[in-house]
N, C-alpha and C. Protein backbone atom coordinates (compact mmCIF):
# COMPACT_ATOMS: atom_id res chain seq x y z
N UNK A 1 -57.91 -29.64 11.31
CA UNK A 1 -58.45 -29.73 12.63
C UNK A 1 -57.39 -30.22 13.62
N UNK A 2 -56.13 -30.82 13.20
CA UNK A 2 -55.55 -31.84 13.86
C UNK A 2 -54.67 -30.53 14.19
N UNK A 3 -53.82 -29.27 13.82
CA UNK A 3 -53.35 -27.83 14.26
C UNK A 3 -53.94 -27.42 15.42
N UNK A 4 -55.52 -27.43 15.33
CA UNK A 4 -56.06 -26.94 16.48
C UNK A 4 -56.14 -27.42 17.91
N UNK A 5 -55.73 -28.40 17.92
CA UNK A 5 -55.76 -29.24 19.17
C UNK A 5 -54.95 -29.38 20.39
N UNK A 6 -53.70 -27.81 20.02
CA UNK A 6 -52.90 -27.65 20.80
C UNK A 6 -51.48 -28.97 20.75
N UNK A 7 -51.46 -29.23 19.79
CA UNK A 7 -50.03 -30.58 19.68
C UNK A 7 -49.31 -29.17 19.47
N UNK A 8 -47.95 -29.77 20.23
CA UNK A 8 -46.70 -29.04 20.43
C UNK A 8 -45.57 -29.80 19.44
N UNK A 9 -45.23 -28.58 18.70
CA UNK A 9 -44.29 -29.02 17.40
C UNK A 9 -43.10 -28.92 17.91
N UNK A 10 -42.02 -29.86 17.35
CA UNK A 10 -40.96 -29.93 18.09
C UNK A 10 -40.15 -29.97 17.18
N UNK A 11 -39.00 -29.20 16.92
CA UNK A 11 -37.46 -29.26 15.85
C UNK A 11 -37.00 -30.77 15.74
N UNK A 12 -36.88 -31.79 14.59
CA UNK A 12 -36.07 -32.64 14.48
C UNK A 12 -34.65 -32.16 14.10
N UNK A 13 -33.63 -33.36 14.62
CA UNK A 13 -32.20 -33.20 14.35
C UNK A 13 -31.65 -32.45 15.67
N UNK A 14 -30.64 -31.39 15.42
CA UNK A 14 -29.54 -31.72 16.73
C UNK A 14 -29.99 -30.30 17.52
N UNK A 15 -31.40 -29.95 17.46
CA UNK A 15 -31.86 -28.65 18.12
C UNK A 15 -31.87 -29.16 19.48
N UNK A 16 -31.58 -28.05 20.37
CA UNK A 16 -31.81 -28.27 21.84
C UNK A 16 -32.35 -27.07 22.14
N UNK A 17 -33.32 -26.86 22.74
CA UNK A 17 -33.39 -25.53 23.46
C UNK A 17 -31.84 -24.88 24.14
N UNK A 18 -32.11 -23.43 24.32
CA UNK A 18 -31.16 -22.94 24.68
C UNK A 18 -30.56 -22.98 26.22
N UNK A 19 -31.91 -23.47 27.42
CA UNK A 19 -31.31 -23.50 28.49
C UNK A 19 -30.76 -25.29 28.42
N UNK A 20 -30.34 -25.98 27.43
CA UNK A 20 -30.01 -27.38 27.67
C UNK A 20 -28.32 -27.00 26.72
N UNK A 21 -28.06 -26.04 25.91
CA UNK A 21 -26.79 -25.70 25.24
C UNK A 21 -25.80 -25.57 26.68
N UNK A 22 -24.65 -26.25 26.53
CA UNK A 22 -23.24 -26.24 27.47
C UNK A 22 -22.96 -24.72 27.33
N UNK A 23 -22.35 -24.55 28.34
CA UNK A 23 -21.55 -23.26 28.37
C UNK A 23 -20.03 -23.66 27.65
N UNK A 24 -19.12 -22.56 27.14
CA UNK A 24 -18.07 -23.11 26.30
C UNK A 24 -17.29 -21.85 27.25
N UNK A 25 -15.74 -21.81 27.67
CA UNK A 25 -15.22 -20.90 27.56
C UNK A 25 -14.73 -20.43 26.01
N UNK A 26 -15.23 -19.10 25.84
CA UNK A 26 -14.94 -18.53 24.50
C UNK A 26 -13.98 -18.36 24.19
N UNK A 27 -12.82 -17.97 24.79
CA UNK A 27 -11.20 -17.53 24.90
C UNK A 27 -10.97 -18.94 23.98
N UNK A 28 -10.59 -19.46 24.91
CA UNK A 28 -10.04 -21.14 24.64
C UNK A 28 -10.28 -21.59 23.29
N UNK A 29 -11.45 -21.53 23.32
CA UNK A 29 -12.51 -22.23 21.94
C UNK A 29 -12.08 -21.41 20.65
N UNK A 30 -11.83 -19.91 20.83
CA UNK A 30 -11.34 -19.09 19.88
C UNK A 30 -10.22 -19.12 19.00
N UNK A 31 -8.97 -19.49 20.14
CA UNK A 31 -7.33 -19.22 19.99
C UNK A 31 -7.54 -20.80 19.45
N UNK A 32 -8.03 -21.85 19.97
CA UNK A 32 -7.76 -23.01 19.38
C UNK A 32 -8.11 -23.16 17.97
N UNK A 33 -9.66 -22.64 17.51
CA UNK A 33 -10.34 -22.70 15.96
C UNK A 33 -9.67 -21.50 15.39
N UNK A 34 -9.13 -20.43 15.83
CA UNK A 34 -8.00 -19.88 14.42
C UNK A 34 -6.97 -20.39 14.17
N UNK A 35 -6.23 -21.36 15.17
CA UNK A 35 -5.01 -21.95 14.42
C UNK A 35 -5.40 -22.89 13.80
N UNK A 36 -6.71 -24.02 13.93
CA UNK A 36 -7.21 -25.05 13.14
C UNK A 36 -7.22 -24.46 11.80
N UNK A 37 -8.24 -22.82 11.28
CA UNK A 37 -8.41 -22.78 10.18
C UNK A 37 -7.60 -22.38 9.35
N UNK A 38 -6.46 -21.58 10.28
CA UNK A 38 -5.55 -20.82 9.55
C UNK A 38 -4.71 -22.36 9.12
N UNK A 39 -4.46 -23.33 9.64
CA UNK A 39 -3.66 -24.09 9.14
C UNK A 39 -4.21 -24.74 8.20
N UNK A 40 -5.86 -24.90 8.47
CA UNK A 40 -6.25 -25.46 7.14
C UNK A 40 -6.52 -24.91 5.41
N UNK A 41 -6.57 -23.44 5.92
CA UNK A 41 -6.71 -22.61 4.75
C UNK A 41 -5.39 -22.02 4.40
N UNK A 42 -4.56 -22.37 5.30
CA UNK A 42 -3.00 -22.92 4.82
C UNK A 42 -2.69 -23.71 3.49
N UNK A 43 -3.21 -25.30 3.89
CA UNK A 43 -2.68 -26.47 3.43
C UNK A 43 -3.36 -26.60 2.23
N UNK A 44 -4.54 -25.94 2.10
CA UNK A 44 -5.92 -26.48 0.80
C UNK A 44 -5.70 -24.92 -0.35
N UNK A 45 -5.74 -23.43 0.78
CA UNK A 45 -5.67 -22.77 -0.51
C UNK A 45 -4.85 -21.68 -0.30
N UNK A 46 -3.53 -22.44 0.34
CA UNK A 46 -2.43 -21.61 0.53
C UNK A 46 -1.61 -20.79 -0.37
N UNK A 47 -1.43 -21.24 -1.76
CA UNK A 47 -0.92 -20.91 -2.66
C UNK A 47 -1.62 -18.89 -3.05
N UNK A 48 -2.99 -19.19 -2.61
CA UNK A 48 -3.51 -18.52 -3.06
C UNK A 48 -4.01 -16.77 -1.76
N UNK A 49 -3.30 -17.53 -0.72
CA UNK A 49 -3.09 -16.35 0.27
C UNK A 49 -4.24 -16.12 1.10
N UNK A 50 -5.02 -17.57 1.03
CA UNK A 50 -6.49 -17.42 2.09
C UNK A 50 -6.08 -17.30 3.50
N UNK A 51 -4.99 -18.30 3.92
CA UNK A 51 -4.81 -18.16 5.28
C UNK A 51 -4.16 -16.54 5.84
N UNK A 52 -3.54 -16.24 4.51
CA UNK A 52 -2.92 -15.01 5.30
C UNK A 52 -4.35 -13.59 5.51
N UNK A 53 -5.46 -13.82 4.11
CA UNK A 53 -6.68 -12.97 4.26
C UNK A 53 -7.14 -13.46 5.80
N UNK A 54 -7.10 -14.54 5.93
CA UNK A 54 -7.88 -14.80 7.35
C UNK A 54 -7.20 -14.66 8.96
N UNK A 55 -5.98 -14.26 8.78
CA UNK A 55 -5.48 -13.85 9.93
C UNK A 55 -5.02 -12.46 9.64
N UNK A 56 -5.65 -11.59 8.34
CA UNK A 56 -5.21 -10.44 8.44
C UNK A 56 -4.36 -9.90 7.84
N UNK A 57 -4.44 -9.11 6.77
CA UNK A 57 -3.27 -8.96 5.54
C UNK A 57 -3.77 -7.70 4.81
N UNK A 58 -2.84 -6.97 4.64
CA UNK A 58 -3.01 -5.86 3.65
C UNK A 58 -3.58 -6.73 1.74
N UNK A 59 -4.15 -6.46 1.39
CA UNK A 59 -4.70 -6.94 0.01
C UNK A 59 -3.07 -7.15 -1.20
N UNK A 60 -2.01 -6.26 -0.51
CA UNK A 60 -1.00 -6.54 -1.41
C UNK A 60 -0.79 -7.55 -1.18
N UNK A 61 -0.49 -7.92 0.04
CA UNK A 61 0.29 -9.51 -0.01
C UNK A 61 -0.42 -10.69 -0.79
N UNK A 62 -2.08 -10.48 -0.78
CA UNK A 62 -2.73 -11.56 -1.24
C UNK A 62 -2.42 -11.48 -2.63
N UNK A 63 -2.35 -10.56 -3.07
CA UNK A 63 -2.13 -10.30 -4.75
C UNK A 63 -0.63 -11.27 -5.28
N UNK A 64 -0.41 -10.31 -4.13
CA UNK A 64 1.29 -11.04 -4.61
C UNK A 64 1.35 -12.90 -4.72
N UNK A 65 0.71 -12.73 -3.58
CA UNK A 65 0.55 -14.59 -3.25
C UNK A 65 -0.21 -15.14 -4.41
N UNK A 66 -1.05 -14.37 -4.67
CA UNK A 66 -1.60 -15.05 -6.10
C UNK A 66 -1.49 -15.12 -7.45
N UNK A 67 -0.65 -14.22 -7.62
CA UNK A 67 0.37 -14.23 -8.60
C UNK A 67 1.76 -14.65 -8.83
N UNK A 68 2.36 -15.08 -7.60
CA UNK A 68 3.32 -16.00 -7.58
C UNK A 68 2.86 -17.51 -7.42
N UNK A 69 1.75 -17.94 -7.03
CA UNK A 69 1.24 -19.08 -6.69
C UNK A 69 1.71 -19.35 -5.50
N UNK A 70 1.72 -18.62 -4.61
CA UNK A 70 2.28 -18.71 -3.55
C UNK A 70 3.58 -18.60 -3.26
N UNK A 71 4.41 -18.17 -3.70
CA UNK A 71 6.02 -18.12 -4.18
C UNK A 71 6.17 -19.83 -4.36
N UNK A 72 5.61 -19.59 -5.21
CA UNK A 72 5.55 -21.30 -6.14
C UNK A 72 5.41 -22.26 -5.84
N UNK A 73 4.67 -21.85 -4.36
CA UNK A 73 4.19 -23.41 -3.05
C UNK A 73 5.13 -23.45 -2.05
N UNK A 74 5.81 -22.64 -2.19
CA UNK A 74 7.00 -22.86 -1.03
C UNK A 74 6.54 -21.89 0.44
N UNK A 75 6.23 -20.91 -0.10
CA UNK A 75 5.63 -19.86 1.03
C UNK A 75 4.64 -20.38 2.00
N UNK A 76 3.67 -20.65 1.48
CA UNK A 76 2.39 -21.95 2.54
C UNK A 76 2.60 -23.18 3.22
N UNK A 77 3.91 -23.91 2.41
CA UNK A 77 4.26 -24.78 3.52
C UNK A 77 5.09 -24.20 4.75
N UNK A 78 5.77 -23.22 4.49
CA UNK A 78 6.62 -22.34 5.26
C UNK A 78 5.83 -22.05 6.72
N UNK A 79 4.28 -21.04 6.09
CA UNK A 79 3.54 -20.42 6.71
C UNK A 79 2.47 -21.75 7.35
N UNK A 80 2.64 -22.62 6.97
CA UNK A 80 1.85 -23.91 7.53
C UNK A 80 2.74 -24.26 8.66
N UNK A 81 3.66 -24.63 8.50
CA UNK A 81 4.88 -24.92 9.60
C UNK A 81 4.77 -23.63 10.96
N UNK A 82 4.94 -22.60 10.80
CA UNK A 82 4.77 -21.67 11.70
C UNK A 82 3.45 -21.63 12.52
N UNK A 83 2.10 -21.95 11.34
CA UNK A 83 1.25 -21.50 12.14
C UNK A 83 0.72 -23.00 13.23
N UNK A 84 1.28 -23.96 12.71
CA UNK A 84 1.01 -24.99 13.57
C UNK A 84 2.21 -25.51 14.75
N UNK A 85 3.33 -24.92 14.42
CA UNK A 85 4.42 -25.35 15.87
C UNK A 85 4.85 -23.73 16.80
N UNK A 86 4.25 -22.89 16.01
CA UNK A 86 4.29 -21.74 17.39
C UNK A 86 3.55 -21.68 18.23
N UNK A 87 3.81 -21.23 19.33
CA UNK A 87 3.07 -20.93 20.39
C UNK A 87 1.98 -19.62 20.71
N UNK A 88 2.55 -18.94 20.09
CA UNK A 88 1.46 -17.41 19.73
C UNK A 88 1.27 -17.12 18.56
N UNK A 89 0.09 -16.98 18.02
CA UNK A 89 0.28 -16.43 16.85
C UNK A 89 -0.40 -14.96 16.49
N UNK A 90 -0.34 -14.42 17.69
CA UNK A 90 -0.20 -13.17 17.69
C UNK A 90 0.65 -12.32 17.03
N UNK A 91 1.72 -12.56 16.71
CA UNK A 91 2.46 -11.60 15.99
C UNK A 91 2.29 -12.48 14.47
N UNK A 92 1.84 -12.80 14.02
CA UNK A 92 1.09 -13.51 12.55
C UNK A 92 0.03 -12.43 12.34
N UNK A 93 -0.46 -11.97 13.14
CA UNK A 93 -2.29 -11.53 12.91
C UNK A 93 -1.63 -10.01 12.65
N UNK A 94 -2.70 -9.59 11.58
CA UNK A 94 -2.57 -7.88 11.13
C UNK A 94 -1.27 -7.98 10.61
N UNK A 95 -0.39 -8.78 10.06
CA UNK A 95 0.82 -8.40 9.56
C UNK A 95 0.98 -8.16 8.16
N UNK A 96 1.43 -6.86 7.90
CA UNK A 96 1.71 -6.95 6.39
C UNK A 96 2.76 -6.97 5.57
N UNK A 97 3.68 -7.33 6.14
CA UNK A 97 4.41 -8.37 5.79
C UNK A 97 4.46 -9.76 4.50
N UNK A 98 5.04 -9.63 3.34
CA UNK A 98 4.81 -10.78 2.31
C UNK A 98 5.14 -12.11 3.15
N UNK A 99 6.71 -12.15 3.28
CA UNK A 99 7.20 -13.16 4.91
C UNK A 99 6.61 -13.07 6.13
N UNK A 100 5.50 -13.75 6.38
CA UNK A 100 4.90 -13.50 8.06
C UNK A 100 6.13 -13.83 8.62
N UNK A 101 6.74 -14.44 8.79
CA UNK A 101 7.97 -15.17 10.07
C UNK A 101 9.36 -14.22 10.29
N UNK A 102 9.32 -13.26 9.26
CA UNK A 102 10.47 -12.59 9.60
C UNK A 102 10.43 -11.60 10.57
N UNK A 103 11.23 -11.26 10.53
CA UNK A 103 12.26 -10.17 11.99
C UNK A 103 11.08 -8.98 11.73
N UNK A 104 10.57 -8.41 12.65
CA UNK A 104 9.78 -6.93 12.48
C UNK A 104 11.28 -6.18 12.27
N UNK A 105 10.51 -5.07 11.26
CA UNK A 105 11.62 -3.87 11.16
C UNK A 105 11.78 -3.31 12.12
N UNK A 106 12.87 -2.35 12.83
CA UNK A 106 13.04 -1.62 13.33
C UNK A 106 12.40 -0.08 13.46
N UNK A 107 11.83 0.21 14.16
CA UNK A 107 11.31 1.76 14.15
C UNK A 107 12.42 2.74 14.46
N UNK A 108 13.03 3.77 13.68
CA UNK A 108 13.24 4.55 13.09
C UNK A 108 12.88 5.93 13.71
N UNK A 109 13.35 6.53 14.66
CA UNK A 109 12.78 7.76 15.21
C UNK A 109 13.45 8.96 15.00
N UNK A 110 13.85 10.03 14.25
CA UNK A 110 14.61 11.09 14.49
C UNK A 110 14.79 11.40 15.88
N UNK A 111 16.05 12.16 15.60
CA UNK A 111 15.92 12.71 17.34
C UNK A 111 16.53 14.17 17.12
C-alpha cells in the first residue's frame, strides 16, 4: 500500500540528474585521459604491448612485444618516457612501427 501513495524514489550514491551534470570540454578531457592511460598501461602491462594496442598497433607488434617481454622491459620504459614528456602524441597513434619513437621511413616514389 505504501507504493501506492505516490512517494518519489530517488537513486542513492553519486546520481545527479542530467540537467545538474557540468558541462566538460571534450577535446581537453580526451588528449589529457589518453596520455594518462597510455602511460599507465605503459608502466603496469607494458611488457606485454597494452599501451601500444591502446594507441593503435598492427597485431604484429603486440605479438612481438609479447614474446620478447617487451624487448626484455626495456622497450616500455622507453615508450613510457616518450609518451609522458612529448608534447603530441599524435604521431604515436596508428603506428606500426615495433620502435614507436623512431624516424618515419621515407616514401619512395618512382618517377
Amino acid at each position: 500500500m505504501w507504493c501506492l501513495w505516490g512517494s518519489v524514489a530517488r537513486a542513492g550514491g553519486p546520481f545527479r540528474p542530467l540537467t545538474q551534470v557540468p558541462l566538460v570540454d571534450s577535446v581537453e578531457v580526451l588528449v589529457e585521459d589518453q596520455r594518462l592511460v597510455g602511460s599507465a598501461l605503459a608502466l603496469f602491462l607494458g611488457p606485454f604491448g597494452a599501451h601500444r594496442i591502446y594507441l593503435g598497433t598492427t597485431p604484429r607488434v603486440a605479438i612481438i612485444y609479447g614474446l620478447t617481454f617487451g624487448g626484455f622491459g626495456v622497450l616500455p620504459l622507453i615508450d613510457l618516457g616518450h609518451l609522458l614528456f612529448s608534447k603530441n602524441l599524435e604521431q604515436y597513434r596508428n603506428s606500426d612501427k615495433l620502435i614507436m619513437w623512431g624516424k618515419p621511413r621515407e616514401q619512395l616514389t618512382p618517377r
